[in-house]
PDB file of N, CA and C in Angstrom:
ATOM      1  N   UNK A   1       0.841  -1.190   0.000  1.00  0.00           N
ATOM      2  CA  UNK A   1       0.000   0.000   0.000  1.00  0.00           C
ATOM      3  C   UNK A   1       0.883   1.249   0.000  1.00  0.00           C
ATOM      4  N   UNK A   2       0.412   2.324  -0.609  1.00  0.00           N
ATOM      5  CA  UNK A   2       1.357   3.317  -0.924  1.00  0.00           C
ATOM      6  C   UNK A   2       0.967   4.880  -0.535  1.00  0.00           C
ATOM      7  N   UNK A   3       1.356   4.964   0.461  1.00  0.00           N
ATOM      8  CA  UNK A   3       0.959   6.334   0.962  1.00  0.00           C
ATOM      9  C   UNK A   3       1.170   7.698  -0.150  1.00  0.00           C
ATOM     10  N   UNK A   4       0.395   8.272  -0.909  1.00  0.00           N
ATOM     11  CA  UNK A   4       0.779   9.397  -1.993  1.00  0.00           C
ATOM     12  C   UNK A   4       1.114  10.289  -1.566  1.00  0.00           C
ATOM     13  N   UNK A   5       0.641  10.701  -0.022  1.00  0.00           N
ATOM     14  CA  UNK A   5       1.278  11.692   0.799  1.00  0.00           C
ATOM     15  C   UNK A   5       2.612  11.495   1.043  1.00  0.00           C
ATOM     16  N   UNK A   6       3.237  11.033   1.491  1.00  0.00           N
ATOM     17  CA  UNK A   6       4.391  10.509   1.890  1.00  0.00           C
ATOM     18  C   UNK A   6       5.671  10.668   0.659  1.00  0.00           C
ATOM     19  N   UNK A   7       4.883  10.252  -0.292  1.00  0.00           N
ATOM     20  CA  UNK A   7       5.615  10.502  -2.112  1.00  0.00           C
ATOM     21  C   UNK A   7       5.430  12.179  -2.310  1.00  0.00           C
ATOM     22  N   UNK A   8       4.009  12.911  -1.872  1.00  0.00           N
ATOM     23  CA  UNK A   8       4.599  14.359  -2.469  1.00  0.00           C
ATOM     24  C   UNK A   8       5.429  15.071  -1.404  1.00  0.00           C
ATOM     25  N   UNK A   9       5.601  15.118  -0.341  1.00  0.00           N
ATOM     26  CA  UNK A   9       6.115  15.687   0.639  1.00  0.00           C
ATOM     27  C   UNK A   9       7.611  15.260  -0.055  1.00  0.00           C
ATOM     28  N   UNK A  10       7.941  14.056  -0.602  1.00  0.00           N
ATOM     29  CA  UNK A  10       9.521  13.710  -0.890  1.00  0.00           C
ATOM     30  C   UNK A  10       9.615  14.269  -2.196  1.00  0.00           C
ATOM     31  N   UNK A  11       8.508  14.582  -3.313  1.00  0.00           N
ATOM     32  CA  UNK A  11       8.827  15.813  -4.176  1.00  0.00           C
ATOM     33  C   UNK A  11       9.017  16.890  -3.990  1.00  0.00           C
ATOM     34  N   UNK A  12       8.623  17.423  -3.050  1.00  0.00           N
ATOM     35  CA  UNK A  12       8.060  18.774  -2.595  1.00  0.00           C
ATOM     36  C   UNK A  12       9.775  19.225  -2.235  1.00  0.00           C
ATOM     37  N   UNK A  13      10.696  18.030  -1.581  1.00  0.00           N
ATOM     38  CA  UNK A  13      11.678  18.457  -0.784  1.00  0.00           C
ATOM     39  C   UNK A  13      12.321  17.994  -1.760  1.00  0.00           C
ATOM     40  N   UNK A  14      12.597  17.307  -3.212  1.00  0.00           N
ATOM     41  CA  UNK A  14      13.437  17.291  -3.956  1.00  0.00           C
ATOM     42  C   UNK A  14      13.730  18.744  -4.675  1.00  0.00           C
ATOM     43  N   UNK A  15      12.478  18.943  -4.888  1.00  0.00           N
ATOM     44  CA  UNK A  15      12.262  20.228  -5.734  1.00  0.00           C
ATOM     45  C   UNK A  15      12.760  21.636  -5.154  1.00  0.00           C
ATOM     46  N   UNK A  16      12.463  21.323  -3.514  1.00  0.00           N
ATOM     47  CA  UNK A  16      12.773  23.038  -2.987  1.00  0.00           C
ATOM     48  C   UNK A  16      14.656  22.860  -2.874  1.00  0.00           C
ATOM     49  N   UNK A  17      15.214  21.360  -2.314  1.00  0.00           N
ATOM     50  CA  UNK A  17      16.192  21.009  -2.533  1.00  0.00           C
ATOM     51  C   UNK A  17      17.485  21.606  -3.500  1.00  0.00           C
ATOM     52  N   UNK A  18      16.367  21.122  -4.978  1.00  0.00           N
ATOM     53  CA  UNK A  18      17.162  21.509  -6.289  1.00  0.00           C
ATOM     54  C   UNK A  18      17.200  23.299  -6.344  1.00  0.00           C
ATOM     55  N   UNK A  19      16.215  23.619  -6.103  1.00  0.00           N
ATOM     56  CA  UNK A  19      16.025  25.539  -6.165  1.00  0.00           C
ATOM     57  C   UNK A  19      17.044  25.643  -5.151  1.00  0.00           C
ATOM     58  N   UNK A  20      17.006  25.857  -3.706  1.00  0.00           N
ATOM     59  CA  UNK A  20      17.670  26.340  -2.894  1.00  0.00           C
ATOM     60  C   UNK A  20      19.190  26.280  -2.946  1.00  0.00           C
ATOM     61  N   UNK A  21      19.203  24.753  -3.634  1.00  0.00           N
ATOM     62  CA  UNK A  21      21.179  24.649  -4.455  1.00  0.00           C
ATOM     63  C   UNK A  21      21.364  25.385  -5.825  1.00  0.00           C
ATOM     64  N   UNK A  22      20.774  25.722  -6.267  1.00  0.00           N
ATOM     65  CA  UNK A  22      21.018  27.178  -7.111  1.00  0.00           C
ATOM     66  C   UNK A  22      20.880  28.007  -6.414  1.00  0.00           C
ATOM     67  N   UNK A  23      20.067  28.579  -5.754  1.00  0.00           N
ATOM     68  CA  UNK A  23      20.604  29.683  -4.786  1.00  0.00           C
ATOM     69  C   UNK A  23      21.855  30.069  -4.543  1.00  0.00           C
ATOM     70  N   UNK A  24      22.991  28.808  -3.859  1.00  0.00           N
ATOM     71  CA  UNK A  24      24.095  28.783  -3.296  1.00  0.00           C
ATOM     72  C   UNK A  24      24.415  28.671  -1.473  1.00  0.00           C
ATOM     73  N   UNK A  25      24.917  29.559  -1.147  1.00  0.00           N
ATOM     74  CA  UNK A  25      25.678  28.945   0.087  1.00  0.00           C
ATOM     75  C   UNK A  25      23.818  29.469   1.181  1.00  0.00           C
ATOM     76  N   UNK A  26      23.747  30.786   1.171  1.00  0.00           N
ATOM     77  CA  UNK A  26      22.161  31.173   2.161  1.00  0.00           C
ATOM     78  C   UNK A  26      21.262  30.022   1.831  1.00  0.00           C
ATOM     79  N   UNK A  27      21.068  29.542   0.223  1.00  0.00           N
ATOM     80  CA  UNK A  27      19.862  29.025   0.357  1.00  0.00           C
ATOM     81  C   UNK A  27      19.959  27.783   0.673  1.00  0.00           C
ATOM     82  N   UNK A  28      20.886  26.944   0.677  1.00  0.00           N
ATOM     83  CA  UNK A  28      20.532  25.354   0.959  1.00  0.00           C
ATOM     84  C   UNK A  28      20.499  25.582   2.815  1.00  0.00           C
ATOM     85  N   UNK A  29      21.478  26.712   2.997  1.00  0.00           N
ATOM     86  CA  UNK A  29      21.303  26.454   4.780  1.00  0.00           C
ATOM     87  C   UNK A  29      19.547  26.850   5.214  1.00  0.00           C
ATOM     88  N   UNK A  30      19.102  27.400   4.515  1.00  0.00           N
ATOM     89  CA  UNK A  30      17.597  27.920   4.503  1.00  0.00           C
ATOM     90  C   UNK A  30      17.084  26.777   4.378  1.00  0.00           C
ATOM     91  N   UNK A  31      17.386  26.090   3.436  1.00  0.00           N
ATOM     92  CA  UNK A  31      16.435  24.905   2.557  1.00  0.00           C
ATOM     93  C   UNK A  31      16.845  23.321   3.614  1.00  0.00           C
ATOM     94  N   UNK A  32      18.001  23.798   3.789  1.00  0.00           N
ATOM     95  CA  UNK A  32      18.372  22.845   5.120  1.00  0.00           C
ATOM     96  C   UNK A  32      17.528  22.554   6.571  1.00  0.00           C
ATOM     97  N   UNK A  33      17.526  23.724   6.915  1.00  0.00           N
ATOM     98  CA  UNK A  33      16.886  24.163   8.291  1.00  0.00           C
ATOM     99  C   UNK A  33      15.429  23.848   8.010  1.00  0.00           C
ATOM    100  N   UNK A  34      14.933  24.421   6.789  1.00  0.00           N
ATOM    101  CA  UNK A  34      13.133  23.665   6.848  1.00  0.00           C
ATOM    102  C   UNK A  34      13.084  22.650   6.551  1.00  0.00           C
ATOM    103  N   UNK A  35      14.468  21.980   5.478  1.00  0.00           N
ATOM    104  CA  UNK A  35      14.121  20.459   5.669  1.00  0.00           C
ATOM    105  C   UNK A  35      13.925  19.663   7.194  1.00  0.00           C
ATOM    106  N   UNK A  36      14.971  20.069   8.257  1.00  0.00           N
ATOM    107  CA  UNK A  36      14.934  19.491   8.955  1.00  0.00           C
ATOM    108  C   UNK A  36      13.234  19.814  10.424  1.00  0.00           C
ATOM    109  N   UNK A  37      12.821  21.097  10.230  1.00  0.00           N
ATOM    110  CA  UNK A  37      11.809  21.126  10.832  1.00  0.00           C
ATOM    111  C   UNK A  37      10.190  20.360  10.237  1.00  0.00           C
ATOM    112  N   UNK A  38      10.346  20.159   8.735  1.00  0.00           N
ATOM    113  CA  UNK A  38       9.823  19.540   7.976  1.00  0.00           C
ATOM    114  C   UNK A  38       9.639  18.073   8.445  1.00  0.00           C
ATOM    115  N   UNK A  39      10.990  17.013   8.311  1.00  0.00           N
ATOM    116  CA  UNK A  39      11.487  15.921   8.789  1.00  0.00           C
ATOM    117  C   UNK A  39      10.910  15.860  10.668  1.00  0.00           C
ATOM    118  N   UNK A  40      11.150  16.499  11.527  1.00  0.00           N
ATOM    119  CA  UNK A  40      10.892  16.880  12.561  1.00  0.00           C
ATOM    120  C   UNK A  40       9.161  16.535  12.802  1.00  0.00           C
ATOM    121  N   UNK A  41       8.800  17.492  11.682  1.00  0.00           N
ATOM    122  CA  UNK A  41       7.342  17.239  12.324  1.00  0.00           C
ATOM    123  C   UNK A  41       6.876  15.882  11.529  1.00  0.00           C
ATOM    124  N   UNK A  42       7.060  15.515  10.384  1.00  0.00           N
ATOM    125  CA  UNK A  42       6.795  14.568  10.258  1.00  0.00           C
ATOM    126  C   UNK A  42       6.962  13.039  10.658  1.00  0.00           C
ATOM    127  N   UNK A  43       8.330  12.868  11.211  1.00  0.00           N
ATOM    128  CA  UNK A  43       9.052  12.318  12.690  1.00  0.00           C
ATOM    129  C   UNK A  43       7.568  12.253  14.087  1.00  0.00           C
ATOM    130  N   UNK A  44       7.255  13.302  14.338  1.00  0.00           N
ATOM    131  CA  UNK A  44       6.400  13.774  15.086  1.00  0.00           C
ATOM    132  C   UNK A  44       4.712  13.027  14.989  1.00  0.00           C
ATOM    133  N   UNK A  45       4.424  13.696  13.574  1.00  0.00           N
ATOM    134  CA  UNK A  45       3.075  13.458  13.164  1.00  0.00           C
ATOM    135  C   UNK A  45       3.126  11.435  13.251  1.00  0.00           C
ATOM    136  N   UNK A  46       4.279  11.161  13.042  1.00  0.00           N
ATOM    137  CA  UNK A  46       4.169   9.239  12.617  1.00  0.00           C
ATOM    138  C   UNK A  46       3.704   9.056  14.047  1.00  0.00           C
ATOM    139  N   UNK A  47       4.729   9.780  15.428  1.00  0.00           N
ATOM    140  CA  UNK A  47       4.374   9.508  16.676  1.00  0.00           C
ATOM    141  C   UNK A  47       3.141   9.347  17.455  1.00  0.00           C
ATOM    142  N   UNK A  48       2.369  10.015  16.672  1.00  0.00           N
ATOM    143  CA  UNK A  48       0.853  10.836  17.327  1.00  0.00           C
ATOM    144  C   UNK A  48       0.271   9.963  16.340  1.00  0.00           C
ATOM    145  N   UNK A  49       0.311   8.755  15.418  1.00  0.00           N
ATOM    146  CA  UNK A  49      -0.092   8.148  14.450  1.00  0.00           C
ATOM    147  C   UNK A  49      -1.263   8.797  13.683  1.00  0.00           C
ATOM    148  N   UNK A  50      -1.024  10.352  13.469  1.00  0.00           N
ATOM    149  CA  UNK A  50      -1.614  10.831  12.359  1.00  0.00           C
ATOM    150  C   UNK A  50      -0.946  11.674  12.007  1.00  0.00           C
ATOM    151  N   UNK A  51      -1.095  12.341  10.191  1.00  0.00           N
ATOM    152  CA  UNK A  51      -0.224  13.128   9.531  1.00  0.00           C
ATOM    153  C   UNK A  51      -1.712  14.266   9.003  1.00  0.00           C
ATOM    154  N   UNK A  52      -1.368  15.505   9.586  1.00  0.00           N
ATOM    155  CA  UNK A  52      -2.083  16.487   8.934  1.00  0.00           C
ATOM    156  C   UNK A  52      -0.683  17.351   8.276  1.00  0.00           C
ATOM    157  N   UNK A  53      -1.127  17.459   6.931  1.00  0.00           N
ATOM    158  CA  UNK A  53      -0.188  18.792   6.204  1.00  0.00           C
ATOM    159  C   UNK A  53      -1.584  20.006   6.292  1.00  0.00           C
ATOM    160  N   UNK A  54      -0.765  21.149   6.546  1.00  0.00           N
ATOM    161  CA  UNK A  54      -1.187  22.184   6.772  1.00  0.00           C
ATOM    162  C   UNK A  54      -1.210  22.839   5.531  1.00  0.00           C
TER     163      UNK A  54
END
């Protein structure tokens, strides 16, 4: 079974990924830091065994 949520959230972060490394050195640490509060809550949301995207 295949969660589609789970698949766009990992586009979502390929994509801001690829932009923010054209940016250069500000944007991946930008693109870094929301990855990881991103990762964080979703870490989080598995805990509480539900996922709301806002």
């Amino acid at each position: 079974m295949v969660n589609w949520q789970w698949i766009e959230i990992g586009v979502l972060l390929v994509v801001m990924g690829t932009l923010f490394s054209l940016l250069g050195t500000m944007g991946s640490i930008f693109g870094f830091t929301i990855a990881i509060i991103i990762v964080g809550y979703m870490i989080n949301s598995i805990r509480n065994k539900k996922v709301t995207i806002v």
